[in-house]
C-alpha atoms as a PDB file:
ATOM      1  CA  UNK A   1       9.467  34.886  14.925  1.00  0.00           C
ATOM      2  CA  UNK A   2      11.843  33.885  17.714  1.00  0.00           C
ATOM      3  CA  UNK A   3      11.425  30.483  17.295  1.00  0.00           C
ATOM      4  CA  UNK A   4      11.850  31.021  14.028  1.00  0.00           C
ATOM      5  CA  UNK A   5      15.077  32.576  14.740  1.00  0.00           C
ATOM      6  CA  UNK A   6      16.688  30.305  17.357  1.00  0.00           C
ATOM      7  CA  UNK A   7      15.756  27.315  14.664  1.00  0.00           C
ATOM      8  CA  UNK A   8      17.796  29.411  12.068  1.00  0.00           C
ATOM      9  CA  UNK A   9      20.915  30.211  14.944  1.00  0.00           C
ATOM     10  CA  UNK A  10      20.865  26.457  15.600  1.00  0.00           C
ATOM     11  CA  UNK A  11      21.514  25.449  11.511  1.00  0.00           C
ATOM     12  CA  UNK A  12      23.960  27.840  11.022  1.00  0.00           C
ATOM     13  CA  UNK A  13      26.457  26.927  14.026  1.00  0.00           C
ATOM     14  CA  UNK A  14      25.629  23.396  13.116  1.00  0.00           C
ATOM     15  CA  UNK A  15      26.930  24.126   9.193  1.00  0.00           C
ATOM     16  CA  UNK A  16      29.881  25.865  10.908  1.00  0.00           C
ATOM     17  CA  UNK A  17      30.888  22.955  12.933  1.00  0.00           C
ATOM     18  CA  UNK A  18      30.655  20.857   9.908  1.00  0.00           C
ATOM     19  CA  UNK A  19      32.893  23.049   7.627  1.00  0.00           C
ATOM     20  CA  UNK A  20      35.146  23.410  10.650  1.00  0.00           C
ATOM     21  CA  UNK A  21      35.651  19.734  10.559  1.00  0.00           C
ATOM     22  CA  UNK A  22      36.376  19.801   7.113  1.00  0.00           C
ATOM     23  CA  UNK A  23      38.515  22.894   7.266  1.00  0.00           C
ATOM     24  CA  UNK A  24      40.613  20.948   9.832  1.00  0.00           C
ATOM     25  CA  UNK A  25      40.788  17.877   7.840  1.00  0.00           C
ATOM     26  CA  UNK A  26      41.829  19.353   5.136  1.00  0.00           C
ATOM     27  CA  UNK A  27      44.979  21.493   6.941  1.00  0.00           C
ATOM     28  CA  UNK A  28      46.308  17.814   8.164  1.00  0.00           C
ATOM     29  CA  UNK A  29      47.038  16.657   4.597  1.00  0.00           C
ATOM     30  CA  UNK A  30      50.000  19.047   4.192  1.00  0.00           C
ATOM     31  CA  UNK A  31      51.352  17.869   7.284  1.00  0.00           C
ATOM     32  CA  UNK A  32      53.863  15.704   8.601  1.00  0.00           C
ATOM     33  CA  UNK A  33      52.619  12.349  10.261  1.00  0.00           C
ATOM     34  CA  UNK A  34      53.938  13.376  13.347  1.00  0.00           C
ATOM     35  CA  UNK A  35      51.630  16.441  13.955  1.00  0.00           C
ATOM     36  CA  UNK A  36      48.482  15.082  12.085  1.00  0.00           C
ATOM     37  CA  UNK A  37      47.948  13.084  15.615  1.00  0.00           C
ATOM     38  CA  UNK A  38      47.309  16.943  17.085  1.00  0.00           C
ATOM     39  CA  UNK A  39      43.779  18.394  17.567  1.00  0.00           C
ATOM     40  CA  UNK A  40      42.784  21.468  16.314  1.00  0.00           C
ATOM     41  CA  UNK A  41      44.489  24.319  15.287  1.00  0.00           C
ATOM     42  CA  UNK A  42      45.284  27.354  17.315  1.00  0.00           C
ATOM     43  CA  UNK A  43      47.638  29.400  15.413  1.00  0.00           C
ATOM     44  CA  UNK A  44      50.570  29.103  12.526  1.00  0.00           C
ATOM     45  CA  UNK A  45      53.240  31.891  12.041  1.00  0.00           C
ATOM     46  CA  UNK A  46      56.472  32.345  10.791  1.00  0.00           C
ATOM     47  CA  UNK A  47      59.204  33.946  12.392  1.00  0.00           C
ATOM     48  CA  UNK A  48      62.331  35.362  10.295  1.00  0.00           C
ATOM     49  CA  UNK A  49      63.979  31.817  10.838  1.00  0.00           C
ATOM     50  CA  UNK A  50      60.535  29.632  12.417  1.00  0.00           C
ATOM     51  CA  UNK A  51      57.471  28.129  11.124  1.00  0.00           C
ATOM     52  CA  UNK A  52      55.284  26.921  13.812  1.00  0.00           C
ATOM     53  CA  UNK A  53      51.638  25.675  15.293  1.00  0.00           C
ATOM     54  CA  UNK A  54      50.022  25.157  17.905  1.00  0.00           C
ATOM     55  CA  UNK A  55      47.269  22.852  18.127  1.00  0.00           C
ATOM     56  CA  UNK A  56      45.045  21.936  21.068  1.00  0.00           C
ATOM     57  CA  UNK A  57      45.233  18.454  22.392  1.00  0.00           C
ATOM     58  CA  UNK A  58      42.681  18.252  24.641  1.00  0.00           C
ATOM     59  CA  UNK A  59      41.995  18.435  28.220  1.00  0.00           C
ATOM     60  CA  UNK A  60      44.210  22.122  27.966  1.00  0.00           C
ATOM     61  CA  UNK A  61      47.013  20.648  26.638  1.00  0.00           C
ATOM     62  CA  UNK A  62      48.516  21.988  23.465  1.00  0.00           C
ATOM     63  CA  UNK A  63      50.862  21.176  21.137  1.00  0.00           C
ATOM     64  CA  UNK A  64      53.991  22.848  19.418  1.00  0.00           C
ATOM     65  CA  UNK A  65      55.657  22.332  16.260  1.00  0.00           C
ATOM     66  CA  UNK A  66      58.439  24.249  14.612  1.00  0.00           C
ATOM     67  CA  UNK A  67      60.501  23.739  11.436  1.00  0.00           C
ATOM     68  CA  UNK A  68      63.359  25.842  10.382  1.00  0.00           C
ATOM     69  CA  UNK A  69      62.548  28.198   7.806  1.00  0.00           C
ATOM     70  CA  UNK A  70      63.942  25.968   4.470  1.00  0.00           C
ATOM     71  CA  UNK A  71      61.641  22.862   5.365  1.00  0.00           C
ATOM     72  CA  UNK A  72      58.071  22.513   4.526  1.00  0.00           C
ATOM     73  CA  UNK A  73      55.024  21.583   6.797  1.00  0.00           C
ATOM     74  CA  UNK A  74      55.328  17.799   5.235  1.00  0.00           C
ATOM     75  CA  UNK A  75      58.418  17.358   6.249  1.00  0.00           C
ATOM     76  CA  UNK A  76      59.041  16.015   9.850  1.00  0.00           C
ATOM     77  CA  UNK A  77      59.232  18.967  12.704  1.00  0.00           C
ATOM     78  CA  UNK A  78      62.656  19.847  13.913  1.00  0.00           C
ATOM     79  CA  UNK A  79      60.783  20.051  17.355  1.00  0.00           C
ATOM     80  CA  UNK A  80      57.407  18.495  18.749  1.00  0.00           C
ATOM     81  CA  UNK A  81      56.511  19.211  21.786  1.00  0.00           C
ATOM     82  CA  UNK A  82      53.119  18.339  23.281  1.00  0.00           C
ATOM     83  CA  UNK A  83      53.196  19.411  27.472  1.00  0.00           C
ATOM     84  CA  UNK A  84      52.090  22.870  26.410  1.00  0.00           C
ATOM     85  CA  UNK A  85      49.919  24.715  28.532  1.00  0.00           C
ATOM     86  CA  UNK A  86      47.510  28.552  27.827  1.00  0.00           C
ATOM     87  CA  UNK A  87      48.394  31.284  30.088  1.00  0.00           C
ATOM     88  CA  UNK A  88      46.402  34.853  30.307  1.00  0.00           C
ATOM     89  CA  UNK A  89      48.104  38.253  30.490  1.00  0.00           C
ATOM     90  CA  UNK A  90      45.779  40.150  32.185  1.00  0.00           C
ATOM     91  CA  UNK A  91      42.558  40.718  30.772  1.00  0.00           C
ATOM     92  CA  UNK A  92      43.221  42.512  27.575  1.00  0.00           C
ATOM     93  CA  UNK A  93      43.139  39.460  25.514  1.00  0.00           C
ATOM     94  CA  UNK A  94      46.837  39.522  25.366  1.00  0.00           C
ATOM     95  CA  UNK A  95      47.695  35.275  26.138  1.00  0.00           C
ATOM     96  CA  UNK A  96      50.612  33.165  25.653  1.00  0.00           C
ATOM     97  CA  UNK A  97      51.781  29.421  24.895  1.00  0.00           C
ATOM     98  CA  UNK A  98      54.537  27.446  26.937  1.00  0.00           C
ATOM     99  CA  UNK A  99      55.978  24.024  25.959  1.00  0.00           C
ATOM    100  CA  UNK A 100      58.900  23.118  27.697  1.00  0.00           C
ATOM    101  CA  UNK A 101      61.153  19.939  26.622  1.00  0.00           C
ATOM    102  CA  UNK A 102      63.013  19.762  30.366  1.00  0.00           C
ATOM    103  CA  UNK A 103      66.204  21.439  28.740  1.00  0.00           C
ATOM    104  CA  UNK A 104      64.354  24.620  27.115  1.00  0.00           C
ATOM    105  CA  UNK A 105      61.083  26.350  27.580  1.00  0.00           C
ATOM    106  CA  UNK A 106      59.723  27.586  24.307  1.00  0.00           C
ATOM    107  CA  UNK A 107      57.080  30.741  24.809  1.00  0.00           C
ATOM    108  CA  UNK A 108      54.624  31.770  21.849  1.00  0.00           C
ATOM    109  CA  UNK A 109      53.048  35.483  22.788  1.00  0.00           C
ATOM    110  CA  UNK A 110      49.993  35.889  20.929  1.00  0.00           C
ATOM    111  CA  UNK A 111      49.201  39.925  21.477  1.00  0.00           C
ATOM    112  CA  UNK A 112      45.679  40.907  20.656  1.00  0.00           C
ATOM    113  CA  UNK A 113      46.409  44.536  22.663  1.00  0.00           C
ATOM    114  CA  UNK A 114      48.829  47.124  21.215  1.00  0.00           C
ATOM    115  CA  UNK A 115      49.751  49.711  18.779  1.00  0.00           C
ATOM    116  CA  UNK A 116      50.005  49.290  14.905  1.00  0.00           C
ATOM    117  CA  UNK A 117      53.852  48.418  15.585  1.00  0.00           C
ATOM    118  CA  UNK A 118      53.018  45.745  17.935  1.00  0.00           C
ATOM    119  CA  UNK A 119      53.851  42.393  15.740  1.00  0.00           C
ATOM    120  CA  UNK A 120      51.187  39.565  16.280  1.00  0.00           C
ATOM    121  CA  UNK A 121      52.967  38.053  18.230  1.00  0.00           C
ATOM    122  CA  UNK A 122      56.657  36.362  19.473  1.00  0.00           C
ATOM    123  CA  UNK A 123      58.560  33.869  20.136  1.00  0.00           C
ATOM    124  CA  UNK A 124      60.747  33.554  23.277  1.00  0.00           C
ATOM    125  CA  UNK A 125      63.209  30.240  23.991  1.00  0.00           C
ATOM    126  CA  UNK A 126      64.763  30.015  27.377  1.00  0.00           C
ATOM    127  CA  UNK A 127      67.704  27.457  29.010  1.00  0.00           C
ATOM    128  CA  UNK A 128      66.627  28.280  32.497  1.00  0.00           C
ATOM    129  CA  UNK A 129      66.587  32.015  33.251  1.00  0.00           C
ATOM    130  CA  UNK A 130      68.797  32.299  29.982  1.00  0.00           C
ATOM    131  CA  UNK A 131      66.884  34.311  26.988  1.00  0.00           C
ATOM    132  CA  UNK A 132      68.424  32.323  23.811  1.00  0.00           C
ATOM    133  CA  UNK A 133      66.583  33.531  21.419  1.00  0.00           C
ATOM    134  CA  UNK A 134      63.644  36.434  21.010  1.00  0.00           C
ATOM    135  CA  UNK A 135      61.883  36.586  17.464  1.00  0.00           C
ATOM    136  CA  UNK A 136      58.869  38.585  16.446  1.00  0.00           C
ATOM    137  CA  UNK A 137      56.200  36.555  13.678  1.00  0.00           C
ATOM    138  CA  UNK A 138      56.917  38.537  10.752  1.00  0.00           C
ATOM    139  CA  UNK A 139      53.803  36.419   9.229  1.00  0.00           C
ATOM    140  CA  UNK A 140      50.363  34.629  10.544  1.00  0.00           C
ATOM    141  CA  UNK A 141      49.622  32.120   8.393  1.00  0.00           C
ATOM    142  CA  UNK A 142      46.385  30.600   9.819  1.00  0.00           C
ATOM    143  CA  UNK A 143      43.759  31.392  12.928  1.00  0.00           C
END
């Protein structure tokens, strides 16, 4: 019965890495050329005036993309940045995203931890030590 068991365990997470692929490959065809280069897919949201991914790269690099509100996913990025790097807050589950483009540092909080008016998560731009913008994801649109 156990081996019976581990043989079924071993078919199902190889179906699931098989639809994953799939899954993946099919979320690159409504993008722009310039982001279907990224790896897989971390998270999507919208912000009141954002859409944005991440995507991991490889090696712990990830990527970030953001379009202003009006465009769609197929349309080029208004920003691509792909130097960003996974930071933990504490061990809550709470994490967050950084991708900097030498002028700005662009920070995507992902909160797993908090009340029922704790938004998923939020994104923070900085010029330096300058806050220039602070917007909570009014919407999670994939992972």
């Amino acid at each position: 019965m156990k081996d019976l068991m581990k043989y079924l365990i071993e078919i199902w997470l190889g179906l699931e890495k098989i639809l994953r692929k799939k899954i993946i490959s099919s979320d690159k065809q409504r993008l722009h050329e310039s982001v279907k280069i990224f790896g897989e897919p971390i998270l999507e949201w919208r912000t009141i005036r954002f859409h944005m991914r991440i995507d991991e790269l490889g090696e712990g690099e990830y990527g970030y993309a953001a379009w202003s509100k009006n465009k769609t996913l197929d349309e080029e990025p208004d920003l691509i940045l792909t130097n960003g790097e996974l930071r933990m807050d504490g061990s809550g589950g709470n994490h967050h995203y950084i991708s900097s483009n030498g002028q700005c540092k662009y920070i995507c909080y992902v909160n797993v931890t908090g009340t029922s008016a704790t938004p998923p998560g939020n994104l923070q731009v900085y010029r330096g030590e300058e806050l220039l913008l602070s917007e909570d994801v009014v919407e999670v649109l994939g992972i």
